[in-house]
Protein backbone atom coordinates (compact mmCIF):
# COMPACT_ATOMS: atom_id res chain seq x y z
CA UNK A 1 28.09 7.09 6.18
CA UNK A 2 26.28 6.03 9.36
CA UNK A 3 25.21 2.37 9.84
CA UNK A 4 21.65 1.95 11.48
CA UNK A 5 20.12 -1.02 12.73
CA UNK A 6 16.54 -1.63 10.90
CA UNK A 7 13.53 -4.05 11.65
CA UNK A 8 11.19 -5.05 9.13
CA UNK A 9 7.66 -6.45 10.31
CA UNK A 10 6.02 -8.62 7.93
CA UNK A 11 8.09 -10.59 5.24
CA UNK A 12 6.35 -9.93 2.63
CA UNK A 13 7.15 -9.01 -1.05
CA UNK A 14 7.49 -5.83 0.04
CA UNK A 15 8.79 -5.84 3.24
CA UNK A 16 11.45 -8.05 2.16
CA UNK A 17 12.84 -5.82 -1.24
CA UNK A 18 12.53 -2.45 0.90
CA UNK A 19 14.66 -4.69 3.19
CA UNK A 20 16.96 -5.34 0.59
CA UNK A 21 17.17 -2.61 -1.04
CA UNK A 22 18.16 -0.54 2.63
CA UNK A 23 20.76 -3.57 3.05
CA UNK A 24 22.48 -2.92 -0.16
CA UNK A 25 22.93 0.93 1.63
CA UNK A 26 25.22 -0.82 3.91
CA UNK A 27 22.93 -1.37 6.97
CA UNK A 28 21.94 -4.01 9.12
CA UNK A 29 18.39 -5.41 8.16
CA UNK A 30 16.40 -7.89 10.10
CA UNK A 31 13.03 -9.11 9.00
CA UNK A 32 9.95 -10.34 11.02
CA UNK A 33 7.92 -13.08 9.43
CA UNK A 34 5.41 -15.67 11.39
CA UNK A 35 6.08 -18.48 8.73
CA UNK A 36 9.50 -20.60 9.82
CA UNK A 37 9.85 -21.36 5.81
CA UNK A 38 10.01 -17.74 5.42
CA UNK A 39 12.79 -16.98 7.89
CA UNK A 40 14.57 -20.06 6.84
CA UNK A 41 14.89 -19.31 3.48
CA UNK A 42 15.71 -16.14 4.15
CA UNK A 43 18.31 -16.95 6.66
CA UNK A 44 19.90 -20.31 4.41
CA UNK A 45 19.10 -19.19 0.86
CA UNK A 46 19.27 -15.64 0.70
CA UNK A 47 15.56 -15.63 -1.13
CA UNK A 48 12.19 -15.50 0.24
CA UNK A 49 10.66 -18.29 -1.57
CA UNK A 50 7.16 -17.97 -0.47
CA UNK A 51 6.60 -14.54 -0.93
CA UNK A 52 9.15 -13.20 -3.40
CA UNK A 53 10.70 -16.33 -5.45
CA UNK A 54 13.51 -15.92 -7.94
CA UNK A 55 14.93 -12.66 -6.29
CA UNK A 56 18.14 -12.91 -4.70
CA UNK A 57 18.43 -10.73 -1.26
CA UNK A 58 21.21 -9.44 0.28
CA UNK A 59 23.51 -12.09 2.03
CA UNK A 60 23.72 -9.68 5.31
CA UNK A 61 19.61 -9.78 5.53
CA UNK A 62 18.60 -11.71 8.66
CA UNK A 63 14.84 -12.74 9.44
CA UNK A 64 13.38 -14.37 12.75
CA UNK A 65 10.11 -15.24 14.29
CA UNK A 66 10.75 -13.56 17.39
CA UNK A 67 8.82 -10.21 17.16
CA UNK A 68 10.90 -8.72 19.90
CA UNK A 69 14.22 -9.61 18.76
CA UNK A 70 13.35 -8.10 15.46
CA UNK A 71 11.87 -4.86 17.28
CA UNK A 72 14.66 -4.16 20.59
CA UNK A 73 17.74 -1.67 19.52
CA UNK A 74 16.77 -0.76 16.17
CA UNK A 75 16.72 2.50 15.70
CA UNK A 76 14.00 2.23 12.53
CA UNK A 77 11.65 -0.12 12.62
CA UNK A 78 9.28 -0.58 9.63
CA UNK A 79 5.51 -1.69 9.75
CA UNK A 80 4.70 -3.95 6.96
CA UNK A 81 1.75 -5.98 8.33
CA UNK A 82 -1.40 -6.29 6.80
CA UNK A 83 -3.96 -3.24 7.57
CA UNK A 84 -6.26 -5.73 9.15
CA UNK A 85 -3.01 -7.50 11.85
CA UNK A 86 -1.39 -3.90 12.29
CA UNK A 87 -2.68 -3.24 15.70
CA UNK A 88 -2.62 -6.07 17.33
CA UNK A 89 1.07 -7.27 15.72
CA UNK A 90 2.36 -3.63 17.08
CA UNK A 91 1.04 -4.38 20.79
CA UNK A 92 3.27 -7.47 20.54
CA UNK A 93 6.42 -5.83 21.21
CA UNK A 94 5.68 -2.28 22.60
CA UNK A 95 7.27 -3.42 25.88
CA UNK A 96 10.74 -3.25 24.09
CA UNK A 97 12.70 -0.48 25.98
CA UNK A 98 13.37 1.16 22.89
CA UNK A 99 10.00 1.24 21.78
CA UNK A 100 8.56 2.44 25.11
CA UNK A 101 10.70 5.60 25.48
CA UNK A 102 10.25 6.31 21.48
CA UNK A 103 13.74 6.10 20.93
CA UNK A 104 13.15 4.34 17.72
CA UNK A 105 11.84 6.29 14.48
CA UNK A 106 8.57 3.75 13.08
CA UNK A 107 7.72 4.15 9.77
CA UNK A 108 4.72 2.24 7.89
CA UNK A 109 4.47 0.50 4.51
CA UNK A 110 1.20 -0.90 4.73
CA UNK A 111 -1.60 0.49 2.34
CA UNK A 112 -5.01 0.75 2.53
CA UNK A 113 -7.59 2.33 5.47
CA UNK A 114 -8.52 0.47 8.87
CA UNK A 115 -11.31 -0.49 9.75
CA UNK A 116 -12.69 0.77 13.28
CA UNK A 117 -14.17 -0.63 16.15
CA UNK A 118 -17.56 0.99 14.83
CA UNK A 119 -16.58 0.33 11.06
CA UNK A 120 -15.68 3.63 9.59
CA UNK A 121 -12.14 3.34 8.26
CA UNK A 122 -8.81 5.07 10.25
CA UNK A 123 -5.72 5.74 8.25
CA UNK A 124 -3.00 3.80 8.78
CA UNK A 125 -0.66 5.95 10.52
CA UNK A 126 -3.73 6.60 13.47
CA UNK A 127 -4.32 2.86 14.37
CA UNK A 128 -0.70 2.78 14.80
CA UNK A 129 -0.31 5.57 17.10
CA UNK A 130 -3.21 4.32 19.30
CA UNK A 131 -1.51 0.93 19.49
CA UNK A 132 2.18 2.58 20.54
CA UNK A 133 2.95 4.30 23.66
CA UNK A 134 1.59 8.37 23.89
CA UNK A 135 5.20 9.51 22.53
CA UNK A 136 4.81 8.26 18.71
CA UNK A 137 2.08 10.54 18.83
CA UNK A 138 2.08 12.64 15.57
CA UNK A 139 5.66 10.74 15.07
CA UNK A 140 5.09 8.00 12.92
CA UNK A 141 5.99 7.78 9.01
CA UNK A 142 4.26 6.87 6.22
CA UNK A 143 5.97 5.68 3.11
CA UNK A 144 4.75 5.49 -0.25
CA UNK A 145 5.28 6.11 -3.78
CA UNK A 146 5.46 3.91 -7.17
CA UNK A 147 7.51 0.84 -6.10
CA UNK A 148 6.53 -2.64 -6.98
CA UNK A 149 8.68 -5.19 -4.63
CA UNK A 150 9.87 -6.76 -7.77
CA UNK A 151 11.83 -3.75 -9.40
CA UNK A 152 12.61 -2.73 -5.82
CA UNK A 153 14.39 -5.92 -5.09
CA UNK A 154 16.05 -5.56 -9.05
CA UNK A 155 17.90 -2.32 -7.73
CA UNK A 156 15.78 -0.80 -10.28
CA UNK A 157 15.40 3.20 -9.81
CA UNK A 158 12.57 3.88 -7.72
CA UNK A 159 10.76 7.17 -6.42
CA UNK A 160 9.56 6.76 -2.19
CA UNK A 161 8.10 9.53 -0.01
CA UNK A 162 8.32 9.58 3.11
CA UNK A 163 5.58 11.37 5.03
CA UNK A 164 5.21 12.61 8.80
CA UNK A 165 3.27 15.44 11.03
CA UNK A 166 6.81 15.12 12.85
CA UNK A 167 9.52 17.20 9.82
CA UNK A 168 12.27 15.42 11.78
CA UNK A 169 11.58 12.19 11.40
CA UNK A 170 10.25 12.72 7.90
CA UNK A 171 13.43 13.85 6.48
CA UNK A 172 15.32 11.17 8.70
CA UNK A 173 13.12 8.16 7.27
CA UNK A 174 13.95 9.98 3.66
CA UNK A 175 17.57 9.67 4.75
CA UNK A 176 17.68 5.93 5.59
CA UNK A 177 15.97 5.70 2.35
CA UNK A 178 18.12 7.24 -0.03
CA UNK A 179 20.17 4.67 -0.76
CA UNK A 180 21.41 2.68 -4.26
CA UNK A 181 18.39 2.57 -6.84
CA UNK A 182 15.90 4.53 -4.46
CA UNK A 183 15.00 8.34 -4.81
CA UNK A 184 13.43 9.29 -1.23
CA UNK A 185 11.74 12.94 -0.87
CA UNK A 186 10.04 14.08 1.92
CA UNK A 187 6.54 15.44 3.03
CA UNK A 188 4.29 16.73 5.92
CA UNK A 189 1.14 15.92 4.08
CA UNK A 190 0.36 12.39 6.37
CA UNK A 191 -3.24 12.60 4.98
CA UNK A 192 -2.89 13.23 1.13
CA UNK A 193 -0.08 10.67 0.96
CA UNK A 194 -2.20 8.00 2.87
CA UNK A 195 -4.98 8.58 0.61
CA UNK A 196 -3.45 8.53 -2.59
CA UNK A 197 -1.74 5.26 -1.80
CA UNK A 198 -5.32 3.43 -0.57
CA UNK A 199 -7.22 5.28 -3.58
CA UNK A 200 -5.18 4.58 -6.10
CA UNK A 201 -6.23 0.91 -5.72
CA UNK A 202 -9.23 1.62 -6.30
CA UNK A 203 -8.90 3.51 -9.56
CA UNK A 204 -6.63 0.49 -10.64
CA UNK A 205 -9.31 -2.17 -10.56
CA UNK A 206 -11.56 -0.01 -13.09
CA UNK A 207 -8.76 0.78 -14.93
CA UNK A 208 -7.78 -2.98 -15.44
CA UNK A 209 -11.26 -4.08 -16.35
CA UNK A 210 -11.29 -1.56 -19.18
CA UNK A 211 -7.68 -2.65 -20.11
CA UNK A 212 -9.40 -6.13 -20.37
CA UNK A 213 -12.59 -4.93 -22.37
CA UNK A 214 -10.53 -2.57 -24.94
CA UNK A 215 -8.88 -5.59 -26.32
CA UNK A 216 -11.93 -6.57 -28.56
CA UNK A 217 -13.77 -3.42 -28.22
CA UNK A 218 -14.73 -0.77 -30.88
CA UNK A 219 -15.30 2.16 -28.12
CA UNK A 220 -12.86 1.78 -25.56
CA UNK A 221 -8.59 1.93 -26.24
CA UNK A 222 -5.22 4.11 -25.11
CA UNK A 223 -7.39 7.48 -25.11
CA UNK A 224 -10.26 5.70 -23.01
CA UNK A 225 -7.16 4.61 -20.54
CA UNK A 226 -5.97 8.03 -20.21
CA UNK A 227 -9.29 9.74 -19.89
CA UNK A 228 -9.99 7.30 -17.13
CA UNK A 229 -6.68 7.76 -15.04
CA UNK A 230 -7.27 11.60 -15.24
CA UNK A 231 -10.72 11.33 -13.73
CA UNK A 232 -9.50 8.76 -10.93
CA UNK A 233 -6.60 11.55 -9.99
CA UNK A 234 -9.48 13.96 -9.73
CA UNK A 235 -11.64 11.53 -7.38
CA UNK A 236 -8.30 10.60 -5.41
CA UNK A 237 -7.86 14.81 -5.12
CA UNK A 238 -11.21 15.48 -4.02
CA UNK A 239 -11.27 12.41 -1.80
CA UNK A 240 -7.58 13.64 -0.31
CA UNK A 241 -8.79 17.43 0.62
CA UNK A 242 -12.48 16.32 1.49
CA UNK A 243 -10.34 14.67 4.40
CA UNK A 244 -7.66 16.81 5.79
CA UNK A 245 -5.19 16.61 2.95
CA UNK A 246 -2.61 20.00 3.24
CA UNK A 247 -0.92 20.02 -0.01
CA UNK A 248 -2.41 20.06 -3.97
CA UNK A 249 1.63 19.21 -4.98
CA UNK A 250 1.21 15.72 -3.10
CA UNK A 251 -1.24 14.33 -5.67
CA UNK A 252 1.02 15.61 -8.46
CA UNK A 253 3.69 14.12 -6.91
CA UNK A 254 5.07 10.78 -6.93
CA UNK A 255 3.25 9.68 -4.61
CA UNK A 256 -0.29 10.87 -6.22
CA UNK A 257 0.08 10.65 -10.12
CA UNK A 258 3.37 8.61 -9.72
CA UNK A 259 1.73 5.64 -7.70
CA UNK A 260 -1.39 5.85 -9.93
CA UNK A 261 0.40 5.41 -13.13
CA UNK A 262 2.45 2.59 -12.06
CA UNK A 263 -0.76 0.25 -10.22
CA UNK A 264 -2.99 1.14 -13.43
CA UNK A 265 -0.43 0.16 -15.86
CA UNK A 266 2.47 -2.34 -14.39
CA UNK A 267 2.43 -6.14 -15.26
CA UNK A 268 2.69 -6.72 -11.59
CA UNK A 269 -0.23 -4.60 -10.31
CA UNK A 270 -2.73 -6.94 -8.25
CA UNK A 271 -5.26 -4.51 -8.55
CA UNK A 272 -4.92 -4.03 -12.48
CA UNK A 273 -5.24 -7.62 -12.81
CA UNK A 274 -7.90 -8.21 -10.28
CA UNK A 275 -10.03 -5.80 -12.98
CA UNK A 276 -8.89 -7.93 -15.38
CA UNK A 277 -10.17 -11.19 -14.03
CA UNK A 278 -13.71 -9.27 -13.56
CA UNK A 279 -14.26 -9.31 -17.26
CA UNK A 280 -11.85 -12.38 -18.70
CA UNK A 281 -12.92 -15.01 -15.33
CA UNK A 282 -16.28 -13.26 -14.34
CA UNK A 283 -14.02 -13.08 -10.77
CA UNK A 284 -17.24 -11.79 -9.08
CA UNK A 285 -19.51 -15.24 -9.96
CA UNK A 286 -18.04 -17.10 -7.23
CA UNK A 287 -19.52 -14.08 -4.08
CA UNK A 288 -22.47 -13.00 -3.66
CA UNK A 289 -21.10 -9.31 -2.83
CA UNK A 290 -18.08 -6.80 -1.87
CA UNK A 291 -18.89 -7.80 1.56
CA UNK A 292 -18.36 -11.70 0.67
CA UNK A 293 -15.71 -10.59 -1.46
CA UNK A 294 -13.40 -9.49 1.44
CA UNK A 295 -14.54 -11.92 4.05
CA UNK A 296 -13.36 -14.70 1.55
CA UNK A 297 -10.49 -12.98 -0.47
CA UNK A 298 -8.16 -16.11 -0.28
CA UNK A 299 -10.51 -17.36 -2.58
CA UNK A 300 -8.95 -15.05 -5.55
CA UNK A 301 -5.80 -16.23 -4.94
CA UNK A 302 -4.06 -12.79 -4.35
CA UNK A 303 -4.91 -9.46 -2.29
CA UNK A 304 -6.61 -7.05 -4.17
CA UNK A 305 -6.13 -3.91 -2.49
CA UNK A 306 -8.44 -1.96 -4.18
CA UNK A 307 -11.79 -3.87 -3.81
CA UNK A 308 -11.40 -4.13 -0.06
CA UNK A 309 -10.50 0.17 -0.15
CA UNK A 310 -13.89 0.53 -2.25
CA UNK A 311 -16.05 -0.03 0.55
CA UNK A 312 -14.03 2.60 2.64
CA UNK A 313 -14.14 5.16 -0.18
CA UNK A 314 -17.91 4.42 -0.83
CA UNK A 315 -18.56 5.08 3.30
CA UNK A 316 -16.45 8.49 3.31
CA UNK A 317 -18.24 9.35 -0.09
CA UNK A 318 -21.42 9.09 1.42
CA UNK A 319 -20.23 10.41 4.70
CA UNK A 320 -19.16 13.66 3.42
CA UNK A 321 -21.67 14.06 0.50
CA UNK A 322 -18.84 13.64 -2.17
CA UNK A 323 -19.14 12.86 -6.14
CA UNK A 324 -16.49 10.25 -7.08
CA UNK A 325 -18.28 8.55 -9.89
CA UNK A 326 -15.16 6.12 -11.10
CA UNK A 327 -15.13 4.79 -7.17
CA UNK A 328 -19.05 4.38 -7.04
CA UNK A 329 -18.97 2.91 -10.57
CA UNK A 330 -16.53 -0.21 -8.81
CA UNK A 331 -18.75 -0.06 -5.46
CA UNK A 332 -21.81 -1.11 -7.46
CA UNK A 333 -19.96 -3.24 -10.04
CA UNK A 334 -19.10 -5.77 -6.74
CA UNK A 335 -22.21 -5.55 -5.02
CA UNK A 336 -23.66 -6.87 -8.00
CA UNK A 337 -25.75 -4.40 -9.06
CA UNK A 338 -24.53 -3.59 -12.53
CA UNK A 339 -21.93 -5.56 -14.33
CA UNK A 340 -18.39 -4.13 -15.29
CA UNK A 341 -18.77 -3.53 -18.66
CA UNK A 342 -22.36 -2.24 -18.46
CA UNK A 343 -21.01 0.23 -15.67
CA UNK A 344 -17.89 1.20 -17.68
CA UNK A 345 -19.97 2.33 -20.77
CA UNK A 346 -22.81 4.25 -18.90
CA UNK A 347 -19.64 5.86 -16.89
CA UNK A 348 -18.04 6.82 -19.91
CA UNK A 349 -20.49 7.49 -22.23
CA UNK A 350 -22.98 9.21 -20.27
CA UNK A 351 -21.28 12.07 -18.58
């Protein structure tokens, strides 16, 4: 088997189990991380205690704060930065001789849509390319699919696609991938696996305030659930092919009914929970709107993905004249204009 030399940017939960999980393949993982407790712990204790406690990493995982040490001869190098820092972390180190004559395949972890310079949202895979030199062009890969860090970082089996406009790099990034505990396929659908992975969010938020509400209610239950996650796939569909998606098998795929089954339903989805706390801790009393909401998300304590990818959805939506009821239902639920359980009953009972 063929060693490779991988960098990880951004230490977090699930930078750092990907990273495990491709060092328990047998090759040589470093990670990125800003916070000097994170590489230390990494580096001394073989866990990273801040952003995945209690999960033991393998000993040959390195980490530093030195973005281009982490980024020069690797020949992967994985974006797991925040949508928001993705840009501006990537121009840190695209000096790096290997990054400046493309030598090095970059893939992309990070979910969620961009916002522009004028406000409408890019995919992920774009603002990267702008940021790189000309050559990643068309090159980069996105990779997705049902994997909470936790399970990841278990060894526990785990489906990944790995998408590109570039088929060589695609099935080299599934490659890499396919090691102990991790099932990699890959696809040439950039678009439909981008949106399924920031939609799905979305669909998980309404989905988790229901979960909350059909504990003491006579209407909603299991059925209610499963009527609701059908619906979503349709939104996340029409959504997908409304903007550019190529292929209808990538939202019956892993990485479209996969992903969306595992954030509605796992114990460790943020998004489920952030639904949750919408109905059991009125999470919305404390902002005035979804605007407030993301300009102070620290405030909830975690990142919910899927309120800050409602906005986006709601812009395209309106953009492109499309009818995704179960995304507008969340859109006016955190603006305040209807609450959660009033919204989920004329949604549901009303169609």
């Amino acid at each position: 088997m063929e060693i490779f030399e991988v960098g990880i940017i951004g230490a977090g939960a699930w930078g750092t189990a990907l990273g495990t999980a491709i060092a328990r393949g047998g090759h040589k993982v470093q990670l990125w991380a800003m916070e000097e407790d994170v590489v230390e712990s990494i580096n001394n204790q073989h866990e990273n205690k801040r952003y995945l406690p209690g999960y033991a990493l393998e000993p040959s995982i390195t980490a530093s704060s030195d973005i281009k040490a982490v980024a020069a001869g690797k020949q992967f190098l994985i974006m797991g930065s925040p949508s928001l820092y993705i840009a501006s972390t990537i121009k840190k180190f695209t000096d790096v001789p290997n990054i400046a004559d493309g030598s090095t395949i970059i893939g992309a972890l990070t979910k969620g849509f961009v916002p522009s310079e004028s406000g409408n949202p890019e995919f992920v895979l774009d603002t990267m390319e702008e940021a790189l030199p000309e050559c990643y062009k068309n090159a980069t890969v996105y990779i997705a699919g049902p994997s909470h860090a936790e399970e990841v970082a278990l060894g526990k089996i785990t489906g990944l696609i790995a998408a590109s406009q570039h088929h060589r790099n695609a099935v080299r990034m599934r490659d890499l991938l396919r090691v102990k505990g991790i099932m990699a396929y890959a696809s040439f659908d950039t678009i439909g696996v981008q949106v399924c992975a920031a939609a799905k969010n979305v669909i998980a938020v309404v989905y988790g305030a229901m979960d909350a509400l059909a504990e003491n209610s006579p209407i909603f239950g299991d059925n209610t659930e499963s009527l609701l996650m059908a619906a979503g796939l349709n939104e996340i569909q029409t959504l997908g092919f409304a903007m550019g998606a190529t292929h209808a098998a990538t939202f019956t795929s892993i990485s479209g009914v996969g992903d969306l089954d595992v954030t509605c339903k796992s114990k460790y989805g943020r998004n489920r929970r952030f639904g949750q706390d919408l109905i059991k801790n009125r999470m919305m009393d404390q902002f005035k709107n979804l605007d407030d909401l993301i300009a102070n998300v620290k405030k909830v304590g975690y990142l919910p993905e899927g309120a800050i990818a409602c906005k986006y959805v709601h812009k395209i939506m309106e953009q492109k004249n499309l009818k995704l009821p179960i995304c507008n239902a969340l859109y006016k639920v955190l603006n305040k204009e209807i609450n959660a359980e009033e919204c989920l009953k004329e949604l549901l009972l009303n169609r």
